[in-house]
N, C-alpha and C. Protein backbone atom coordinates (compact mmCIF):
# COMPACT_ATOMS: atom_id res chain seq x y z
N UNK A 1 -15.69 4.91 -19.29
CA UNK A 1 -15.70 4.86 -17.82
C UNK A 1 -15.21 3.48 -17.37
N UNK A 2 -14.66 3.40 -16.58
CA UNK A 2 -14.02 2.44 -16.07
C UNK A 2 -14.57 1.44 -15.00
N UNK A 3 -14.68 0.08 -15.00
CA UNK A 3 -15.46 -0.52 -13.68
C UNK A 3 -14.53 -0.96 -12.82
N UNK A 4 -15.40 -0.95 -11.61
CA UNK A 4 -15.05 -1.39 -10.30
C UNK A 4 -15.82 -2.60 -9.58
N UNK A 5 -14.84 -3.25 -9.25
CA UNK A 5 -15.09 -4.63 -8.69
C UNK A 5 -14.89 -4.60 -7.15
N UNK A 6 -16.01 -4.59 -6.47
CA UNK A 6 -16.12 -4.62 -5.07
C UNK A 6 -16.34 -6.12 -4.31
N UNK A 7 -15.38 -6.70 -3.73
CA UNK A 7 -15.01 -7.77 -3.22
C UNK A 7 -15.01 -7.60 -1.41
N UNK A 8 -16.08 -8.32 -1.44
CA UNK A 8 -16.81 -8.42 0.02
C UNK A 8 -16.71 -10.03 0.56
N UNK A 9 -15.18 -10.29 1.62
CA UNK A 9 -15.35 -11.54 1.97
C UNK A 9 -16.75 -11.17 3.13
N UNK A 10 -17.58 -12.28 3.53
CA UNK A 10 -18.31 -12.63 4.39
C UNK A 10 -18.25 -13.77 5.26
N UNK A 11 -18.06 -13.33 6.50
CA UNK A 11 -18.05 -14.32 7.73
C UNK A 11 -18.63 -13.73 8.94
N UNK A 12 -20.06 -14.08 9.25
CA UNK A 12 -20.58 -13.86 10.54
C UNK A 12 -20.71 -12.41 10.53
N UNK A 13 -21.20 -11.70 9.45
CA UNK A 13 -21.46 -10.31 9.87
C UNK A 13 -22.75 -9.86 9.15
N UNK A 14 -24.12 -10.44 9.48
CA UNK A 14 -25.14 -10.34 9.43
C UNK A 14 -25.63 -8.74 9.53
N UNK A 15 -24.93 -8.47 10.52
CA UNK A 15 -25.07 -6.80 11.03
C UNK A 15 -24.91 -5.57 10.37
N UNK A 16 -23.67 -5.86 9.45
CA UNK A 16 -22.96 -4.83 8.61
C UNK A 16 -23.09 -5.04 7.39
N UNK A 17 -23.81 -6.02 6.81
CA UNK A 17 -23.83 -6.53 5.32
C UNK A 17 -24.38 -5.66 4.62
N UNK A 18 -25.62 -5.51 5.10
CA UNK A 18 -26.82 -4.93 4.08
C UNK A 18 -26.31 -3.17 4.28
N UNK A 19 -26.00 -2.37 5.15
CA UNK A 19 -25.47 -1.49 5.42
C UNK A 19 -24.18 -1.17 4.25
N UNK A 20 -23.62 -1.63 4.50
CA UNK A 20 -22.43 -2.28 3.63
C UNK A 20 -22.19 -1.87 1.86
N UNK A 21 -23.33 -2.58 1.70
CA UNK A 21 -23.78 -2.69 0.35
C UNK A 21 -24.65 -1.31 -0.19
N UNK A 22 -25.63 -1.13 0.80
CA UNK A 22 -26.59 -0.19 -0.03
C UNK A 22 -25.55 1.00 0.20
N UNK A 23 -24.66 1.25 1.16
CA UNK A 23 -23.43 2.55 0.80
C UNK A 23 -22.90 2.38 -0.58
N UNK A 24 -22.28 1.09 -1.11
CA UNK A 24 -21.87 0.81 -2.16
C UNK A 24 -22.69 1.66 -3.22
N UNK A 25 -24.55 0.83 -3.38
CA UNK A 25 -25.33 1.27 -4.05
C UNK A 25 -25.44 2.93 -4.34
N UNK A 26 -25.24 3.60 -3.45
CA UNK A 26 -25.72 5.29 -3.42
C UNK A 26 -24.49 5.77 -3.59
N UNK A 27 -23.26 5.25 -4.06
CA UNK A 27 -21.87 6.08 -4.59
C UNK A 27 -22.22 6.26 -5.83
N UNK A 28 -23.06 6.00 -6.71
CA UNK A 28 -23.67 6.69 -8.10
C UNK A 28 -22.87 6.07 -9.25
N UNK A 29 -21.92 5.05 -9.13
CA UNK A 29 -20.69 4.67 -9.91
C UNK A 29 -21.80 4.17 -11.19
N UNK A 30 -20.95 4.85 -12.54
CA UNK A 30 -22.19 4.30 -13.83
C UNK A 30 -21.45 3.05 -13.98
N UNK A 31 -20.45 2.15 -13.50
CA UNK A 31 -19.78 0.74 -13.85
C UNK A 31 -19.48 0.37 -12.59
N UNK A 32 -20.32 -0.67 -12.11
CA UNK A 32 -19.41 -1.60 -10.80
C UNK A 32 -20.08 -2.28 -10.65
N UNK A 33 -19.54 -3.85 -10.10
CA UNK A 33 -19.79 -5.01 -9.24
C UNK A 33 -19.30 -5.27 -8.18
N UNK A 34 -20.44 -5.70 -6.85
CA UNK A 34 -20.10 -6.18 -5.60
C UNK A 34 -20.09 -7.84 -5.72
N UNK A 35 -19.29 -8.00 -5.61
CA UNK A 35 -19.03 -9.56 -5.35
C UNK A 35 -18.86 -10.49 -3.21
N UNK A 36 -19.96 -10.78 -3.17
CA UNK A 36 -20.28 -11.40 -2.00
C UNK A 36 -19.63 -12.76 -2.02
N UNK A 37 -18.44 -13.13 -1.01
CA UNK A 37 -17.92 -13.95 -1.05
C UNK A 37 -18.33 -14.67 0.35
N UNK A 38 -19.31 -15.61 0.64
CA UNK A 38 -19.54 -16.02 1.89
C UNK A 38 -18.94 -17.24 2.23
N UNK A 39 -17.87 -16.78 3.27
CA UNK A 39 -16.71 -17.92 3.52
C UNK A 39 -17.16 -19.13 4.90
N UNK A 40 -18.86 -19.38 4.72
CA UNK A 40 -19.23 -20.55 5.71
C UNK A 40 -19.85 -19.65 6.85
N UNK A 41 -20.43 -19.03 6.95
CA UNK A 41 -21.17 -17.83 7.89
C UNK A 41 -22.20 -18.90 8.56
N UNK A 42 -22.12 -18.97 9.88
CA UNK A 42 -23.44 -19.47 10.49
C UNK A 42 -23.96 -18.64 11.16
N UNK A 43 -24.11 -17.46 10.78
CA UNK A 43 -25.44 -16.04 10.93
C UNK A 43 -26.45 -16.41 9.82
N UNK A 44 -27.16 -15.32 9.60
CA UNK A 44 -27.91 -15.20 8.66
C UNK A 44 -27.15 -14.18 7.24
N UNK A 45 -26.00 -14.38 7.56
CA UNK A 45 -25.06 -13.61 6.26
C UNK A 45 -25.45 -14.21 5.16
N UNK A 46 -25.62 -15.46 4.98
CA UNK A 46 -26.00 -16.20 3.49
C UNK A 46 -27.58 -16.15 3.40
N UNK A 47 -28.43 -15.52 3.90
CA UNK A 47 -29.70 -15.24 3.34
C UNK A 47 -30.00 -14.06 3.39
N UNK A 48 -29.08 -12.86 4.03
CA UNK A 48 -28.82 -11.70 3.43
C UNK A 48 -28.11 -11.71 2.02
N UNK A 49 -27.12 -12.38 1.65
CA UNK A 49 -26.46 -12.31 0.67
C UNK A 49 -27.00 -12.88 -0.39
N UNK A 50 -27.81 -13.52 -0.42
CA UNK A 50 -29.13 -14.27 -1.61
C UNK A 50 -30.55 -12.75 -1.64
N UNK A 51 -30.78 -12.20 -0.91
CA UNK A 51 -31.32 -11.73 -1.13
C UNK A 51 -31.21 -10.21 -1.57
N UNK A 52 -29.54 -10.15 -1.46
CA UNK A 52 -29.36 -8.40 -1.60
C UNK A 52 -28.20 -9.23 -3.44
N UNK A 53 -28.69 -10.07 -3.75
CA UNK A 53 -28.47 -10.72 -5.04
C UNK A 53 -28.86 -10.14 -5.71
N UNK A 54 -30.58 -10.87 -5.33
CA UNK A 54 -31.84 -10.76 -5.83
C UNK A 54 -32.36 -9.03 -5.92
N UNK A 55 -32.13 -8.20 -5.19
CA UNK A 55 -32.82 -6.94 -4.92
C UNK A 55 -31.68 -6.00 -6.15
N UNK A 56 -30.60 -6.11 -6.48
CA UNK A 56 -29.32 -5.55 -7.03
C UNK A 56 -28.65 -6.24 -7.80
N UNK A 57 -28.99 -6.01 -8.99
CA UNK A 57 -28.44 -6.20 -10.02
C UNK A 57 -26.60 -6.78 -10.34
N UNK A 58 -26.53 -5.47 -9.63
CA UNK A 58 -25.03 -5.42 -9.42
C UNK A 58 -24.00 -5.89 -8.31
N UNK A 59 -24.97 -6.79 -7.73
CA UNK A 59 -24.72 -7.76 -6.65
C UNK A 59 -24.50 -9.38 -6.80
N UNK A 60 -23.11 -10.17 -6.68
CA UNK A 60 -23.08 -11.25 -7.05
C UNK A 60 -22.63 -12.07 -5.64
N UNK A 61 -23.23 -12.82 -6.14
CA UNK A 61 -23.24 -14.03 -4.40
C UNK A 61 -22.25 -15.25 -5.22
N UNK A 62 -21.51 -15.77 -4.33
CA UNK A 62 -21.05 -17.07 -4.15
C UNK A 62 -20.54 -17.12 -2.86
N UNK A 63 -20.27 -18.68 -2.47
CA UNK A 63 -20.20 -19.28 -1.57
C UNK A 63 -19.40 -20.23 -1.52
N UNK A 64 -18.60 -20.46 -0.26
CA UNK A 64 -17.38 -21.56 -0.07
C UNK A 64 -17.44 -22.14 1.38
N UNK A 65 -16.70 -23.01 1.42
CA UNK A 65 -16.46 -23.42 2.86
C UNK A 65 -15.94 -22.89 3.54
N UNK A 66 -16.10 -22.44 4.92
CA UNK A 66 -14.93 -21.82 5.15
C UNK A 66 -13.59 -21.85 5.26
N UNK A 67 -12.69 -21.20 4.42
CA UNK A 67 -11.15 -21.18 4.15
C UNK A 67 -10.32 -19.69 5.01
N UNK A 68 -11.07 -18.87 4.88
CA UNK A 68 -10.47 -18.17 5.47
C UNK A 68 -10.56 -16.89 5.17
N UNK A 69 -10.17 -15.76 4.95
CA UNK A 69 -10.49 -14.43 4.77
C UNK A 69 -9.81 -13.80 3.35
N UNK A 70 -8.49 -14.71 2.99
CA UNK A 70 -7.49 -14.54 2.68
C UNK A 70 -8.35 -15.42 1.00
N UNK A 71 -8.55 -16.49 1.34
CA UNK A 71 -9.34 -17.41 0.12
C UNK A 71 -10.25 -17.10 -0.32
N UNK A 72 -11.24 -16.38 0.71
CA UNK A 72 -12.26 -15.59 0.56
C UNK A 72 -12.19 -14.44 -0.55
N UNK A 73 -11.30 -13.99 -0.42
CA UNK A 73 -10.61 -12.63 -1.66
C UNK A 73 -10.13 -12.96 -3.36
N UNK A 74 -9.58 -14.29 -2.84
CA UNK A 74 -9.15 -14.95 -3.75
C UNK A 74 -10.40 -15.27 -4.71
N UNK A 75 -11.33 -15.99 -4.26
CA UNK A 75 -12.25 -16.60 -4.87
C UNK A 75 -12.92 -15.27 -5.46
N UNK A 76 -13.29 -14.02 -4.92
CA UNK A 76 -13.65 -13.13 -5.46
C UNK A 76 -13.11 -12.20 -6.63
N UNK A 77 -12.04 -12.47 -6.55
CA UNK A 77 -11.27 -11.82 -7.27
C UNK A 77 -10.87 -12.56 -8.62
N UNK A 78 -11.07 -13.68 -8.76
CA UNK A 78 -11.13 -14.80 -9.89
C UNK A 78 -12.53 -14.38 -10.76
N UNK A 79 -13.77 -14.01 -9.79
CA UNK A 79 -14.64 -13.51 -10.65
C UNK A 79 -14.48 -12.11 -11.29
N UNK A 80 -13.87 -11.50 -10.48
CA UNK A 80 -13.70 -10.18 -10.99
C UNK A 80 -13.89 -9.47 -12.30
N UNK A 81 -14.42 -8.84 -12.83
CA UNK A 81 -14.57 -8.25 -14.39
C UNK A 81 -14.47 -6.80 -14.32
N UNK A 82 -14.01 -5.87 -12.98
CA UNK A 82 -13.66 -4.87 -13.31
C UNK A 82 -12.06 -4.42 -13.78
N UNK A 83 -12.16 -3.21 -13.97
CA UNK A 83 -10.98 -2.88 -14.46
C UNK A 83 -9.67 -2.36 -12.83
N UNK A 84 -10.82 -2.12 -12.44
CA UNK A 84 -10.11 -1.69 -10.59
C UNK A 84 -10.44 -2.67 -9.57
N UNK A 85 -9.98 -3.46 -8.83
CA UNK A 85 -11.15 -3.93 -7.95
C UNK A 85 -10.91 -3.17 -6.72
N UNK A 86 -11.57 -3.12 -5.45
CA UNK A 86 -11.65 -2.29 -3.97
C UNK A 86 -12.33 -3.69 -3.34
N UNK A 87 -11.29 -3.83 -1.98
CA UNK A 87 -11.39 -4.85 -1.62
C UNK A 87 -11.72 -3.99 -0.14
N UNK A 88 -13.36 -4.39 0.36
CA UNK A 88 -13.61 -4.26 1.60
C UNK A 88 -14.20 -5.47 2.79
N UNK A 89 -14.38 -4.69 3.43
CA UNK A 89 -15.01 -5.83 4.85
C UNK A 89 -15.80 -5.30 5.02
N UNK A 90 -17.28 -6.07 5.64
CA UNK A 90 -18.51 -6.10 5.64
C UNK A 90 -18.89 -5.00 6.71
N UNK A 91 -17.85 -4.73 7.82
CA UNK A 91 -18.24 -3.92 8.42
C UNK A 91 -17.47 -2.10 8.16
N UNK A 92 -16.94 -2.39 6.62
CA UNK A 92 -16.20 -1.01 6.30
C UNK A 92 -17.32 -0.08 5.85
N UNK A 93 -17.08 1.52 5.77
CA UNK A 93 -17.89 2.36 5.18
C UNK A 93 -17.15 2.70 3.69
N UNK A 94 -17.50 2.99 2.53
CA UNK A 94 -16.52 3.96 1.99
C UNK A 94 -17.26 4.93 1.39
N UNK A 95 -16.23 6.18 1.77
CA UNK A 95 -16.82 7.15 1.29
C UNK A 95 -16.73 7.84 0.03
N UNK A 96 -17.90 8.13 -0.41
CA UNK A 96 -18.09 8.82 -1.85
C UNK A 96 -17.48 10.03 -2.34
N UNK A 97 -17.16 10.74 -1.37
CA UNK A 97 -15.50 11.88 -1.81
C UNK A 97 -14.31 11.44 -2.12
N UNK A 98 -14.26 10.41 -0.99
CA UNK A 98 -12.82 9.52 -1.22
C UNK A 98 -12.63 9.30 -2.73
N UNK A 99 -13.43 8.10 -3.02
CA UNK A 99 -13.36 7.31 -4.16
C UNK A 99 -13.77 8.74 -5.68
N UNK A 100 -14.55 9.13 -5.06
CA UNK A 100 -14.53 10.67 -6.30
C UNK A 100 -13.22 11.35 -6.63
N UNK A 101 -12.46 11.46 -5.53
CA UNK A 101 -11.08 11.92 -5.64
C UNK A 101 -10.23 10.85 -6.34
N UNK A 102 -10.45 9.62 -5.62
CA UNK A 102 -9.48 8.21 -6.61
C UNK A 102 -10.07 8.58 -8.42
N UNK A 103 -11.61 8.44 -8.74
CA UNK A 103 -11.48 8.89 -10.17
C UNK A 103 -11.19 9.79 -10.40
N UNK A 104 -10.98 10.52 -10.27
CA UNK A 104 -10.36 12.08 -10.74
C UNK A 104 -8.88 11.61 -11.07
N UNK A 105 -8.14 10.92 -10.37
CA UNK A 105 -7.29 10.86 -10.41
C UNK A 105 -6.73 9.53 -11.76
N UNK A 106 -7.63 8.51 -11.49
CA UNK A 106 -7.53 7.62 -12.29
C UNK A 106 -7.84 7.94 -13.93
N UNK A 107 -8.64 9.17 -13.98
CA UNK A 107 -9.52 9.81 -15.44
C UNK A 107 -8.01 10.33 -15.98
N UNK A 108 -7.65 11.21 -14.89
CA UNK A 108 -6.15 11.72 -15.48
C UNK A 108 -4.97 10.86 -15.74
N UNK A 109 -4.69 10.23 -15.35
CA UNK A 109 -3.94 9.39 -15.42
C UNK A 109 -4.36 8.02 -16.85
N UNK A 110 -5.35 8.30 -17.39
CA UNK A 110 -5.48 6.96 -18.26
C UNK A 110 -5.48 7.48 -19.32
N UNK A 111 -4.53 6.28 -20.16
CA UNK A 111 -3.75 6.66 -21.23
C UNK A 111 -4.10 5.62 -22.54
C-alpha cells in the first residue's frame, strides 16, 4: 500500500484546522501523514497544531516565519515520506470517494 503525505500550509485559520484534519483522520487510509506547516499564524493555529500533534499520531507540526504560502509547501514537502503527497488548505474538505477513486486508479496503474 502506498503512503500519502498531506501537506497543510497554516496561516490564520484557527477555524478550519481541526475540521480539516479529523476529515483527513476518518478517510481510513492504512499509510499517511499530515504535515502542519505553520507559516507565523497569530490565531490560535499554532496551539491547535501542537495539540492535534499530540492527539494523532499521524500528525506532524513544524513551524516557520512567515514566508509565505508558497514556502510554506516547500518546507512541507522536504519532510515528506510519502510516496504521493496531496497538497491542501486548511479550509479544504476532501472527499473519501474522490481519493478512493484516485487509489483505484493508482493500484492499477503500479508497476
Amino acid at each position: 500500500m502506498k503512503k500519502f503525505s498531506f501537506i497543510i500550509p497554516v496561516y490564520n485559520c484557527d477555524s478550519y484546522l481541526i475540521s480539516c484534519i479529523e476529515k483527513i483522520q476518518e478517510i481510513g487510509l492504512e499509510q499517511f501523514e499530515v504535515i502542519l506547516v505553520n507559516d507565523g499564524s497569530s490565531d490560535n493555529s499554532e496551539i491547535i497544531c501542537e495539540k492535534m500533534s499530540k492527539e494523532y499520531e499521524t500528525v506532524n507540526y513544524v513551524s516557520q516565519n512567515n514566508q509565505g504560502v508558497s514556502s510554506a509547501r516547500n518546507h512541507g514537502l522536504s519532510r515528506a515520506t510519502g510516496d504521493y503527497v496531496i497538497f491542501l488548505d486548511a479550509d479544504d474538505t476532501i472527499e473519501p470517494k474522490k481519493l478512493g477513486q484516485l487509489l483505484k486508479i493508482l493500484d492499477t496503474d503500479d508497476t
